[in-house]
PDB file of N, CA and C in Angstrom:
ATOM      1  N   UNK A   1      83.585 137.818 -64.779  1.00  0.00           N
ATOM      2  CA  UNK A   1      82.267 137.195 -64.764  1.00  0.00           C
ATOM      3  C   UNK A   1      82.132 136.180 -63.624  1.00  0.00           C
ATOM      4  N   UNK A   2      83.122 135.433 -63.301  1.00  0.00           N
ATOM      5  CA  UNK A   2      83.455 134.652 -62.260  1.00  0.00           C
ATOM      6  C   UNK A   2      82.936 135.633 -61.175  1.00  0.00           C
ATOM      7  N   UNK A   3      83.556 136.317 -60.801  1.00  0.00           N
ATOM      8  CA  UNK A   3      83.119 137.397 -59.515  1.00  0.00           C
ATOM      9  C   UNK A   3      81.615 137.894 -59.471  1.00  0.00           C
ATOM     10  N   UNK A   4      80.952 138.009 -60.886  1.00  0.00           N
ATOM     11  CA  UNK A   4      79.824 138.270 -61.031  1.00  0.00           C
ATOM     12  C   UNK A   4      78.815 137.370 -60.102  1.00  0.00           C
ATOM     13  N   UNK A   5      78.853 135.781 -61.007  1.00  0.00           N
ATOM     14  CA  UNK A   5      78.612 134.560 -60.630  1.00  0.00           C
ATOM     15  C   UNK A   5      78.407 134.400 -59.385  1.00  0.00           C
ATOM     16  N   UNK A   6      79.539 134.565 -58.761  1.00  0.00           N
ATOM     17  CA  UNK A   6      79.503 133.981 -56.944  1.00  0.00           C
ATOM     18  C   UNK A   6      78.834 135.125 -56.173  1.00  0.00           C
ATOM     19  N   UNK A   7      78.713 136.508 -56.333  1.00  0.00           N
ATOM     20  CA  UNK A   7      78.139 137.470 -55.757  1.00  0.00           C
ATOM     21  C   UNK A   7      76.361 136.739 -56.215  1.00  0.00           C
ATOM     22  N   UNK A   8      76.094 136.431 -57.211  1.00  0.00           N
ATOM     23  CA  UNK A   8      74.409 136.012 -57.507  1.00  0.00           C
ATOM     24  C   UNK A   8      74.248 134.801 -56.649  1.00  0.00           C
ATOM     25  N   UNK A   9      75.683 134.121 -56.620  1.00  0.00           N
ATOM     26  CA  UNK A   9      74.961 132.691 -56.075  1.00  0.00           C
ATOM     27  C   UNK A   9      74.543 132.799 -54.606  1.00  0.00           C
ATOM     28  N   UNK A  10      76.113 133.942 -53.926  1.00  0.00           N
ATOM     29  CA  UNK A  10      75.963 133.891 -52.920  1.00  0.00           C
ATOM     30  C   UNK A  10      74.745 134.382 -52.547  1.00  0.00           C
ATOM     31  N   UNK A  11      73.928 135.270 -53.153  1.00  0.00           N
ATOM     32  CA  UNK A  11      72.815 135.859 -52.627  1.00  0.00           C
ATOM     33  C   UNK A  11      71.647 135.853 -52.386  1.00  0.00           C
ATOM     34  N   UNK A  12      71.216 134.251 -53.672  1.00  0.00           N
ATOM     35  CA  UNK A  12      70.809 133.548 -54.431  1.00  0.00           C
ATOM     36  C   UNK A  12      70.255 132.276 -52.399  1.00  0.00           C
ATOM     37  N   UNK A  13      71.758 132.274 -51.928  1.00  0.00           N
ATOM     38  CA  UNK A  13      72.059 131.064 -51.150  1.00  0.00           C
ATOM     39  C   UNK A  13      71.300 131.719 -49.754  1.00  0.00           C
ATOM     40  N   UNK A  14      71.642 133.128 -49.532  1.00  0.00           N
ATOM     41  CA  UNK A  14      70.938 134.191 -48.548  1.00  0.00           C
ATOM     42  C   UNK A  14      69.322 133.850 -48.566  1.00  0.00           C
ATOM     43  N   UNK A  15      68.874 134.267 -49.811  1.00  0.00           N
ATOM     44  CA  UNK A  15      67.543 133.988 -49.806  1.00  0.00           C
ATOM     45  C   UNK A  15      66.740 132.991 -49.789  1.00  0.00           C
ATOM     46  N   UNK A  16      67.450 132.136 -50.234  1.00  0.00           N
ATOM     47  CA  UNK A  16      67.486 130.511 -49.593  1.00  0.00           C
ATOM     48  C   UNK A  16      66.618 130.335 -48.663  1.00  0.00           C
ATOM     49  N   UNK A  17      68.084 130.507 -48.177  1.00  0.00           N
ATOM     50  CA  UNK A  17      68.025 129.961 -46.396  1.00  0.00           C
ATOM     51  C   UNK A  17      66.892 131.344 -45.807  1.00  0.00           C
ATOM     52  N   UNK A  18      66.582 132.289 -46.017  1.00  0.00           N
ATOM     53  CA  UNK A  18      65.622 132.973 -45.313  1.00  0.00           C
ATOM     54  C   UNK A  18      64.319 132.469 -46.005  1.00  0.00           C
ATOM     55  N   UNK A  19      64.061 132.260 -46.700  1.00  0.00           N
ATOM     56  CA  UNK A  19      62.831 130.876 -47.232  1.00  0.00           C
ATOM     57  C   UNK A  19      62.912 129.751 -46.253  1.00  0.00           C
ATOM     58  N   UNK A  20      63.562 129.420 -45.987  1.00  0.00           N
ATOM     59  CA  UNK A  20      63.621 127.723 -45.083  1.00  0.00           C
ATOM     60  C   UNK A  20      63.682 128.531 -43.691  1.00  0.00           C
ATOM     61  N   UNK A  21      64.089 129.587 -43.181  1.00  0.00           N
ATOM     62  CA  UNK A  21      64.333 130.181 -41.863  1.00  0.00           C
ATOM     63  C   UNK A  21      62.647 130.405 -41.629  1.00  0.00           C
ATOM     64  N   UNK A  22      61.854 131.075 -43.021  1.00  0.00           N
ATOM     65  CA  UNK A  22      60.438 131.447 -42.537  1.00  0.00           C
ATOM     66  C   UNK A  22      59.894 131.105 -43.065  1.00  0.00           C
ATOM     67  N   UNK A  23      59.498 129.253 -42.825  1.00  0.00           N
ATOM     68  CA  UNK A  23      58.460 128.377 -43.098  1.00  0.00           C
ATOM     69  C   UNK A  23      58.404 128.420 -44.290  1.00  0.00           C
ATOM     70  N   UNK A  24      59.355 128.418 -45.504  1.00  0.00           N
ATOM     71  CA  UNK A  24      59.045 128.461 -47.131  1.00  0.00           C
ATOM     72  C   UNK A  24      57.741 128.760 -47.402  1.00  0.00           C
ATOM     73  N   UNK A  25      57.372 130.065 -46.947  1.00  0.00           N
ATOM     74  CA  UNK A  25      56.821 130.839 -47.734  1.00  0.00           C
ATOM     75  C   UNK A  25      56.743 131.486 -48.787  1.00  0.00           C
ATOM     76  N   UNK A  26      56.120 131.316 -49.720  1.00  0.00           N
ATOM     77  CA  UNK A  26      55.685 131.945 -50.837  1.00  0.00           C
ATOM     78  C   UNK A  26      56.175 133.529 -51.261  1.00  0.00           C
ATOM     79  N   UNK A  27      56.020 134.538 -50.048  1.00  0.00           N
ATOM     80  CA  UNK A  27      57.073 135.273 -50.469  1.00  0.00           C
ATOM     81  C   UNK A  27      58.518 135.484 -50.592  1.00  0.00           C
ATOM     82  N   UNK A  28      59.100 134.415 -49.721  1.00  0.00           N
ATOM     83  CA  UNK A  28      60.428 134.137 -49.933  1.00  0.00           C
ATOM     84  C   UNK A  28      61.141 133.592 -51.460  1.00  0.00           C
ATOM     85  N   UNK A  29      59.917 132.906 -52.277  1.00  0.00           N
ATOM     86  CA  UNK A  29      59.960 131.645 -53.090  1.00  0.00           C
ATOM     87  C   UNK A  29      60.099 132.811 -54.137  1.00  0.00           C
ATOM     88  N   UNK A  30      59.116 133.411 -54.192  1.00  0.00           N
ATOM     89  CA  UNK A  30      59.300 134.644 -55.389  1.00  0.00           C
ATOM     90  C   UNK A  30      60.436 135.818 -55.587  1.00  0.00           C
ATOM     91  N   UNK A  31      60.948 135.880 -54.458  1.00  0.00           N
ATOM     92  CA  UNK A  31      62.459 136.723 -54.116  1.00  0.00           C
ATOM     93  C   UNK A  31      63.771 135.291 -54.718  1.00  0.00           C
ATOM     94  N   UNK A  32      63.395 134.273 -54.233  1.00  0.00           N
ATOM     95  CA  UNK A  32      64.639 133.215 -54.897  1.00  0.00           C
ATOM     96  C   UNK A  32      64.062 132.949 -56.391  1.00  0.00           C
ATOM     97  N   UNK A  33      63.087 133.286 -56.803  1.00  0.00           N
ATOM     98  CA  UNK A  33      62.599 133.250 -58.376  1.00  0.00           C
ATOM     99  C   UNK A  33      63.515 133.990 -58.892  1.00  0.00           C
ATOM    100  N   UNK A  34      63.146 135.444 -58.768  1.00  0.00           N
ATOM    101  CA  UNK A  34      64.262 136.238 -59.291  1.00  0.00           C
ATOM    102  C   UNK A  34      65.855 136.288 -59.475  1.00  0.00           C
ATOM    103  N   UNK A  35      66.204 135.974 -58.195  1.00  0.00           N
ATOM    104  CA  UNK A  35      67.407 135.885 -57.897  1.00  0.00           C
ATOM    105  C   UNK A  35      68.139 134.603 -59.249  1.00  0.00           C
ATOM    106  N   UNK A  36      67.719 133.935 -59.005  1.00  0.00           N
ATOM    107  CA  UNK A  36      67.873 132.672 -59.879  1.00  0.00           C
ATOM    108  C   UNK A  36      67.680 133.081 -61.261  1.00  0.00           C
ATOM    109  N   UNK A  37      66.723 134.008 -61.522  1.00  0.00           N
ATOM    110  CA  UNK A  37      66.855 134.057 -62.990  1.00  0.00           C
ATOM    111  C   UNK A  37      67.985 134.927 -63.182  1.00  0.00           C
ATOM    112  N   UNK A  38      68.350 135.739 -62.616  1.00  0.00           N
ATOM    113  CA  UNK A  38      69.330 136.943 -62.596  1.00  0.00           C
ATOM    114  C   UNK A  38      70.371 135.240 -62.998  1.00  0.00           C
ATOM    115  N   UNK A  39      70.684 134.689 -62.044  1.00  0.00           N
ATOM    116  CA  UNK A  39      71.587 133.431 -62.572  1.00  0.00           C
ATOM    117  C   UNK A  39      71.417 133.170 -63.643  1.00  0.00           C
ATOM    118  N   UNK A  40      70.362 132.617 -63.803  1.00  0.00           N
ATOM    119  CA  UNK A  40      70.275 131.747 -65.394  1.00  0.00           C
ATOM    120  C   UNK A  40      70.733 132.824 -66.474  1.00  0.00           C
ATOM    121  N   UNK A  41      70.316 133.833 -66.111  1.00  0.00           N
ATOM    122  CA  UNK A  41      70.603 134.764 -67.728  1.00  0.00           C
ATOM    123  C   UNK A  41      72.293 134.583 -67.739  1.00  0.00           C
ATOM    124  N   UNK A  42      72.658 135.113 -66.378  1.00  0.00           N
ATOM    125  CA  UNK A  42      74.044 135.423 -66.783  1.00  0.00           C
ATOM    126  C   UNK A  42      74.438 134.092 -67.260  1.00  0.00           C
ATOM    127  N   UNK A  43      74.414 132.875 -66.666  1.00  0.00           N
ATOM    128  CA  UNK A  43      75.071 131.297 -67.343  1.00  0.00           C
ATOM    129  C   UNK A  43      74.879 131.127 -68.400  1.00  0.00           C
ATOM    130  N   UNK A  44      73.332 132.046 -69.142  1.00  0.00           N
ATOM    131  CA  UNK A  44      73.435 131.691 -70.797  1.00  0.00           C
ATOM    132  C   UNK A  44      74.007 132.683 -71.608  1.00  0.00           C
ATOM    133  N   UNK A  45      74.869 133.654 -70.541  1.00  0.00           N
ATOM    134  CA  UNK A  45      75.504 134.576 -71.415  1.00  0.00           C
ATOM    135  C   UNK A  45      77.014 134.297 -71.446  1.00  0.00           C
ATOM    136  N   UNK A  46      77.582 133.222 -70.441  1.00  0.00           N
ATOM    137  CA  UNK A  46      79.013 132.840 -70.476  1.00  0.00           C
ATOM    138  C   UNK A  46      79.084 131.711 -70.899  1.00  0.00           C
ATOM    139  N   UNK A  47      80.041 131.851 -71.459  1.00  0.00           N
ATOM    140  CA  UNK A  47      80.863 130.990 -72.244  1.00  0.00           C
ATOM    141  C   UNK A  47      81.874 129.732 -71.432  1.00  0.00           C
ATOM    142  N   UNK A  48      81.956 128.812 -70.978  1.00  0.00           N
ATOM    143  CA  UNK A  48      82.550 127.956 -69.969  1.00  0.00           C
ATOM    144  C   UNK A  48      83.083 127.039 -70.380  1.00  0.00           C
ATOM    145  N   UNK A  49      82.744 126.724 -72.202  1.00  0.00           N
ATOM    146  CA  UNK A  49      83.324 125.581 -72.534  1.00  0.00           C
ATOM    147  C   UNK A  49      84.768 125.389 -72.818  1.00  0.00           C
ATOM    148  N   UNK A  50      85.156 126.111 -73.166  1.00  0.00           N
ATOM    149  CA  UNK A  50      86.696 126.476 -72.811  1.00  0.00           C
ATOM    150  C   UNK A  50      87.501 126.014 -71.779  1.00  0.00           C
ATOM    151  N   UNK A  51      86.714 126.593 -70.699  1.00  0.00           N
ATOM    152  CA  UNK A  51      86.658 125.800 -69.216  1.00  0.00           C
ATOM    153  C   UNK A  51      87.008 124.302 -68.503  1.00  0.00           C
ATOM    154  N   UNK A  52      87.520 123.543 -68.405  1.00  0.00           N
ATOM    155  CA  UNK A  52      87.349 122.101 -67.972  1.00  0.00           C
ATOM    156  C   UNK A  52      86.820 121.967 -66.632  1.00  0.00           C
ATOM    157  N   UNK A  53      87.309 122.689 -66.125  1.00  0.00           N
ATOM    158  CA  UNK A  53      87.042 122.849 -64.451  1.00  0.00           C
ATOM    159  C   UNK A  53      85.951 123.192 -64.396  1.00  0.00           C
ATOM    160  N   UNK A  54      85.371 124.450 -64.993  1.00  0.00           N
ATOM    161  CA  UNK A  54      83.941 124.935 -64.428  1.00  0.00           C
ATOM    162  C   UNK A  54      82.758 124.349 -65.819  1.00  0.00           C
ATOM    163  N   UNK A  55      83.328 123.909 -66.978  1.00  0.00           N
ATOM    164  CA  UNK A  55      82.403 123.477 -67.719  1.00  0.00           C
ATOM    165  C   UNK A  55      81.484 122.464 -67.391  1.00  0.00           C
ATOM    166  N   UNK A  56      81.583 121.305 -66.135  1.00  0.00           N
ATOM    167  CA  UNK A  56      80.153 120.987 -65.528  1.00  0.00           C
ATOM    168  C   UNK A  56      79.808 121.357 -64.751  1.00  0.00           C
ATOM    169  N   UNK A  57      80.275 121.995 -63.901  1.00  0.00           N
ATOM    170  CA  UNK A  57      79.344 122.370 -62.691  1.00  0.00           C
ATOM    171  C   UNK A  57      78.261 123.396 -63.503  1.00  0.00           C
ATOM    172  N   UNK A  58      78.836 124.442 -64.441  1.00  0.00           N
ATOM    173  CA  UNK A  58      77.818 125.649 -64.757  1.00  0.00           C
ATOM    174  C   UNK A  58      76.540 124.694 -65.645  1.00  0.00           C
ATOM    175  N   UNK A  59      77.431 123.556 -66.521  1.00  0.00           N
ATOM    176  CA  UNK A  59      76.195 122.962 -67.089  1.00  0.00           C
ATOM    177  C   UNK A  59      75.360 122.564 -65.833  1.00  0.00           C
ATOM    178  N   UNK A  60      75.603 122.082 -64.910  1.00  0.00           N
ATOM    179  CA  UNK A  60      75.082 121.636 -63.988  1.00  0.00           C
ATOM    180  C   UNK A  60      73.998 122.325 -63.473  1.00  0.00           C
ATOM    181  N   UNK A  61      74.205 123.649 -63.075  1.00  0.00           N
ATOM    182  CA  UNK A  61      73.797 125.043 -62.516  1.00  0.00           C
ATOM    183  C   UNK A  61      72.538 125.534 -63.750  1.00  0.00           C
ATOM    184  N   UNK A  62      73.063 125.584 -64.753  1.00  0.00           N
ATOM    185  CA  UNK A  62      72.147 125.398 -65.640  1.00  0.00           C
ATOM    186  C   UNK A  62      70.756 124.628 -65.697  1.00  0.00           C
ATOM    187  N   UNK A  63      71.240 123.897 -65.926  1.00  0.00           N
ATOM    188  CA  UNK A  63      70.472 122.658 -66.066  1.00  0.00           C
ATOM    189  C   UNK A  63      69.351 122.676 -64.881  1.00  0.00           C
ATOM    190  N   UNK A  64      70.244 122.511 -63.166  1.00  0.00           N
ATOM    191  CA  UNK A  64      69.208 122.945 -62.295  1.00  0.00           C
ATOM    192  C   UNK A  64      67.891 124.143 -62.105  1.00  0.00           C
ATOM    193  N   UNK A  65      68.610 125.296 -62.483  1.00  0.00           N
ATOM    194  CA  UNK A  65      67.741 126.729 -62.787  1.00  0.00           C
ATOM    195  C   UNK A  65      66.867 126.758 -63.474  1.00  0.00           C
ATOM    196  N   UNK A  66      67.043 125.835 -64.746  1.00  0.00           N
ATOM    197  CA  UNK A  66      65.844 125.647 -65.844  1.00  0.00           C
ATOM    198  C   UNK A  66      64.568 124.866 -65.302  1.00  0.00           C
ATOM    199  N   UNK A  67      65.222 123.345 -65.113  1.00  0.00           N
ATOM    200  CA  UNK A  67      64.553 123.002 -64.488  1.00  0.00           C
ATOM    201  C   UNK A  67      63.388 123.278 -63.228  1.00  0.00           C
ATOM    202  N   UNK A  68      64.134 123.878 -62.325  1.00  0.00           N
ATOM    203  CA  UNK A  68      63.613 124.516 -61.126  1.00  0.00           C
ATOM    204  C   UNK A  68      62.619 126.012 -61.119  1.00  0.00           C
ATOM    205  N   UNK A  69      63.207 126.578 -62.478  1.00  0.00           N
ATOM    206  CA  UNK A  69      61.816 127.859 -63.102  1.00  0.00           C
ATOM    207  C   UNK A  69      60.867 127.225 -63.698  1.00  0.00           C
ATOM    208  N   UNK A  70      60.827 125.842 -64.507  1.00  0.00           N
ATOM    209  CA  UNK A  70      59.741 125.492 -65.205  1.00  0.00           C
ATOM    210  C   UNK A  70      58.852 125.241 -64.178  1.00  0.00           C
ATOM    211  N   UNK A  71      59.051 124.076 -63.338  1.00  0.00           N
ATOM    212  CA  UNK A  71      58.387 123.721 -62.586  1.00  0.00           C
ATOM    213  C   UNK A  71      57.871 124.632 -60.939  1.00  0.00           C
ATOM    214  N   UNK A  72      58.962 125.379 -61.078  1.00  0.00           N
ATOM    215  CA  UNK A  72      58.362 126.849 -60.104  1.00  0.00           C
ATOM    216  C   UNK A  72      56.910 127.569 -60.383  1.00  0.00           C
ATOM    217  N   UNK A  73      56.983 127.980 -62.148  1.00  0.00           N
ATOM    218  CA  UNK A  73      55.940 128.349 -62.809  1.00  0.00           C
ATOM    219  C   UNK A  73      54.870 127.721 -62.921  1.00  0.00           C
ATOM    220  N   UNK A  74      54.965 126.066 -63.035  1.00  0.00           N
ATOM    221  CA  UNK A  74      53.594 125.775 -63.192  1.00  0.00           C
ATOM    222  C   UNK A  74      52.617 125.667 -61.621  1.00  0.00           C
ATOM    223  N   UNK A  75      53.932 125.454 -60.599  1.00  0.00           N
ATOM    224  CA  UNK A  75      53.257 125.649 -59.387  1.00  0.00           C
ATOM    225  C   UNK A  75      52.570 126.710 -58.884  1.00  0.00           C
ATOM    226  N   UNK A  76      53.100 127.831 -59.380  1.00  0.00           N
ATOM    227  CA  UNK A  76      52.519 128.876 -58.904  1.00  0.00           C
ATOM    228  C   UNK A  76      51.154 129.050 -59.675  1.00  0.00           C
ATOM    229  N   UNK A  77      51.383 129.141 -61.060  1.00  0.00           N
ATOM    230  CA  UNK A  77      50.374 129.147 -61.595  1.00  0.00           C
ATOM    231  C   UNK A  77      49.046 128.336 -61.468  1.00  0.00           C
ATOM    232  N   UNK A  78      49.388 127.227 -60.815  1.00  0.00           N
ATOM    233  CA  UNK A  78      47.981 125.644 -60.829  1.00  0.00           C
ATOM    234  C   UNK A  78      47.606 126.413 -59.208  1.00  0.00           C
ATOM    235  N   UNK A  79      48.679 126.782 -58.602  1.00  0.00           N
ATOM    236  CA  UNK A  79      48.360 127.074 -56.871  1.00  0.00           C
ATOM    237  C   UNK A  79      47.873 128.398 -56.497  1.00  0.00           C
ATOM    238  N   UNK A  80      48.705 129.153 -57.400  1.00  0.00           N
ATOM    239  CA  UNK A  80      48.098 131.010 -57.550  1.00  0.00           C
ATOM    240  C   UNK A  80      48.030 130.983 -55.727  1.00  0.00           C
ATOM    241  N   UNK A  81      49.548 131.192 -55.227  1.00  0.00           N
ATOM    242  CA  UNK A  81      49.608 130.893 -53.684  1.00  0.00           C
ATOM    243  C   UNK A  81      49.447 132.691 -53.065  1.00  0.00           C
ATOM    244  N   UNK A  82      49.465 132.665 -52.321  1.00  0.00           N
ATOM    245  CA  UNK A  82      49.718 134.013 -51.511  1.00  0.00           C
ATOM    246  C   UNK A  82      51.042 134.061 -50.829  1.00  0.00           C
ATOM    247  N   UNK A  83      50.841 135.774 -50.500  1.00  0.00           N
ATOM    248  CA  UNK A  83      52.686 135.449 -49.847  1.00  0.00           C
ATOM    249  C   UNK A  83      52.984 134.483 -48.261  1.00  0.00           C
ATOM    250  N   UNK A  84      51.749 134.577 -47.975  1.00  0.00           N
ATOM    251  CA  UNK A  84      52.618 133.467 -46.548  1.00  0.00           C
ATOM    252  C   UNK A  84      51.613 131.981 -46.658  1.00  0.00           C
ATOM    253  N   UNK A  85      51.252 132.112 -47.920  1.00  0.00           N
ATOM    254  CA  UNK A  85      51.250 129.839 -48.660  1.00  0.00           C
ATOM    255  C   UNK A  85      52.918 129.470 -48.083  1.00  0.00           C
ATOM    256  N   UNK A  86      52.558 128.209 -48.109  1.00  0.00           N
ATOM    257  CA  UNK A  86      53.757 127.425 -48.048  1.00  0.00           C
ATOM    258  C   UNK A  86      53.910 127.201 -49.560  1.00  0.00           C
ATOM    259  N   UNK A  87      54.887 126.791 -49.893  1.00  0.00           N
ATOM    260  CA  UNK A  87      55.139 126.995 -51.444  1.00  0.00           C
ATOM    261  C   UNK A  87      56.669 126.390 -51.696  1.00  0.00           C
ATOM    262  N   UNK A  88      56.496 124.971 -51.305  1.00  0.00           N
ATOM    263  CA  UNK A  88      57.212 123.467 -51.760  1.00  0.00           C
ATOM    264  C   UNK A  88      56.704 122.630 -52.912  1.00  0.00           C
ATOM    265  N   UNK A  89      57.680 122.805 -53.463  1.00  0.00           N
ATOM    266  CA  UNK A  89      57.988 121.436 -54.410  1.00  0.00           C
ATOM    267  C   UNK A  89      59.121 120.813 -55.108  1.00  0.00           C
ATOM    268  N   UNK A  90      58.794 119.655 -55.586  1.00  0.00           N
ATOM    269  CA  UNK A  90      60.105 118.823 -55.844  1.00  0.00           C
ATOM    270  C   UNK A  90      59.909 118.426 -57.596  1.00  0.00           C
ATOM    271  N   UNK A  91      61.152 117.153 -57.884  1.00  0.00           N
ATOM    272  CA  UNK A  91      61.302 117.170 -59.066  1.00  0.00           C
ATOM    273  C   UNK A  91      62.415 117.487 -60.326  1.00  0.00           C
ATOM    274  N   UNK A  92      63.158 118.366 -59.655  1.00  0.00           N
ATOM    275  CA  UNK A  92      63.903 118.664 -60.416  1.00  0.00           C
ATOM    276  C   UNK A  92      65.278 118.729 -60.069  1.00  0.00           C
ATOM    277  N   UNK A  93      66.431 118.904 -61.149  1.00  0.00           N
ATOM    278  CA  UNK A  93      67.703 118.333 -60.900  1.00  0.00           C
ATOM    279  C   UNK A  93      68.347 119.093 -59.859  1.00  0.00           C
ATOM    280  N   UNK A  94      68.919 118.386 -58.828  1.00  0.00           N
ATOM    281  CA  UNK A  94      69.418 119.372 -57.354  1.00  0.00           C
ATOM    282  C   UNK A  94      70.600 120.265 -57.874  1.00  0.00           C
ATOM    283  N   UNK A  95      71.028 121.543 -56.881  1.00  0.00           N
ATOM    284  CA  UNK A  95      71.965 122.202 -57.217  1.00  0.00           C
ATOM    285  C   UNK A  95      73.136 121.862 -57.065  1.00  0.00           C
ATOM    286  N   UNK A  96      73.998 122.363 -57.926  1.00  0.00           N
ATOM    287  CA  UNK A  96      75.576 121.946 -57.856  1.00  0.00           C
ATOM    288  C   UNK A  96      76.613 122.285 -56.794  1.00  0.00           C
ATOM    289  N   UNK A  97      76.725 121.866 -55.468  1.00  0.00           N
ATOM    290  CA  UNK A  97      76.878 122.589 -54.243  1.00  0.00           C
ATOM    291  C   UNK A  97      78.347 122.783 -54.627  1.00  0.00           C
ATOM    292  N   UNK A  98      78.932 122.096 -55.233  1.00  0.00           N
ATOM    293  CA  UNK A  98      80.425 122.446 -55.393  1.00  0.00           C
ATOM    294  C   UNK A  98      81.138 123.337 -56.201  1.00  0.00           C
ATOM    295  N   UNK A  99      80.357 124.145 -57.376  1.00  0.00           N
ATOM    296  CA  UNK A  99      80.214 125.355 -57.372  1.00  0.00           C
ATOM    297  C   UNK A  99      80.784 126.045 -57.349  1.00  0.00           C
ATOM    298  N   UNK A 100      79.825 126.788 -55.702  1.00  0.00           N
ATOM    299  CA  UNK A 100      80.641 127.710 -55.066  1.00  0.00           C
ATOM    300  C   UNK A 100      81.412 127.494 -54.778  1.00  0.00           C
ATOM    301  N   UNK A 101      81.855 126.543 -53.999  1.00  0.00           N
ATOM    302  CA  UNK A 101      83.762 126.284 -53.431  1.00  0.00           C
ATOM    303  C   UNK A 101      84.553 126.951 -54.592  1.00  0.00           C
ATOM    304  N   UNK A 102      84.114 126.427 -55.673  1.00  0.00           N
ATOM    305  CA  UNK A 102      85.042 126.102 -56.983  1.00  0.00           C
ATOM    306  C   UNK A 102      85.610 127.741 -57.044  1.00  0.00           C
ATOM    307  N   UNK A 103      84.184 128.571 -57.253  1.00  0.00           N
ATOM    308  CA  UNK A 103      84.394 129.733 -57.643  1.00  0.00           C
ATOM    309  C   UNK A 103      85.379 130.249 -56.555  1.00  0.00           C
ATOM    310  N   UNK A 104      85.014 130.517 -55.425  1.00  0.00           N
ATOM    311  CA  UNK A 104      85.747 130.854 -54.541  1.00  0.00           C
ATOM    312  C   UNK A 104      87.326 131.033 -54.646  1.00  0.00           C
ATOM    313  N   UNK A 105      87.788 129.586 -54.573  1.00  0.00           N
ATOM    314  CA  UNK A 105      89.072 128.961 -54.404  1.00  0.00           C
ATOM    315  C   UNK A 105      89.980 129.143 -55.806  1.00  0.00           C
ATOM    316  N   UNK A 106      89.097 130.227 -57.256  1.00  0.00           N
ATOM    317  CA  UNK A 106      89.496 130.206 -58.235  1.00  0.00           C
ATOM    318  C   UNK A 106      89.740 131.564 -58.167  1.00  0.00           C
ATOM    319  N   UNK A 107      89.060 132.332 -57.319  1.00  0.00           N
ATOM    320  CA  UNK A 107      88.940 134.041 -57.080  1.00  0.00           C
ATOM    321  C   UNK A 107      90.222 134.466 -56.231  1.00  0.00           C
ATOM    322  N   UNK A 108      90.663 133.706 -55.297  1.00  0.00           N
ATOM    323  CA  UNK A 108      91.824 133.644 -53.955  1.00  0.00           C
ATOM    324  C   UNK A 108      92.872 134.153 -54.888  1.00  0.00           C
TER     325      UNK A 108
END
């Protein structure tokens, strides 16, 4: 599941950065929507507490994703943007950049 994880994040991190590469546009925003939920499901389907090492960061990761879909949703919805709107906003808990290292350096 670990391997699962870092393949979403990494891809998750791709679409990102091609959002910020092309003016965070709105269609970028809805491609990292998805991506992210593909995250969230899997984090509420693993089990981490067991874990010491990865049991905060995923709460962490958690916590951010939720956050960051609620308030994704109401933006879109109050803004009802098009695909090349700019489509920024803030508010919610930042991502857990350390993470990925973690996963990584646990996969080696």
């Amino acid at each position: 599941m670990e391997k699962k994880l870092l393949k979403l994040l990494k891809k998750s991190k791709k679409i990102y950065n091609s959002y910020i590469a092309n003016g965070k546009i709105f269609l970028y925003a809805k491609k990292l929507r998805l991506e992210n939920q593909k995250i969230l499901n899997l984090v509420k389907k693993l089990n981490f507490k067991e874990d010491d090492e990865l049991k905060k960061p995923i709460i962490e990761l958690k916590k951010h994703l939720e956050d960051w879909a609620i308030i994704w949703d109401m933006e879109k919805l109050t803004r009802n943007p098009k695909d090349n709107d700019i489509f920024i906003f803030n508010g919610y808990k930042k991502y857990p950049k350390d993470l990925e290292l973690l996963l990584i350096n646990r996969l080696k």
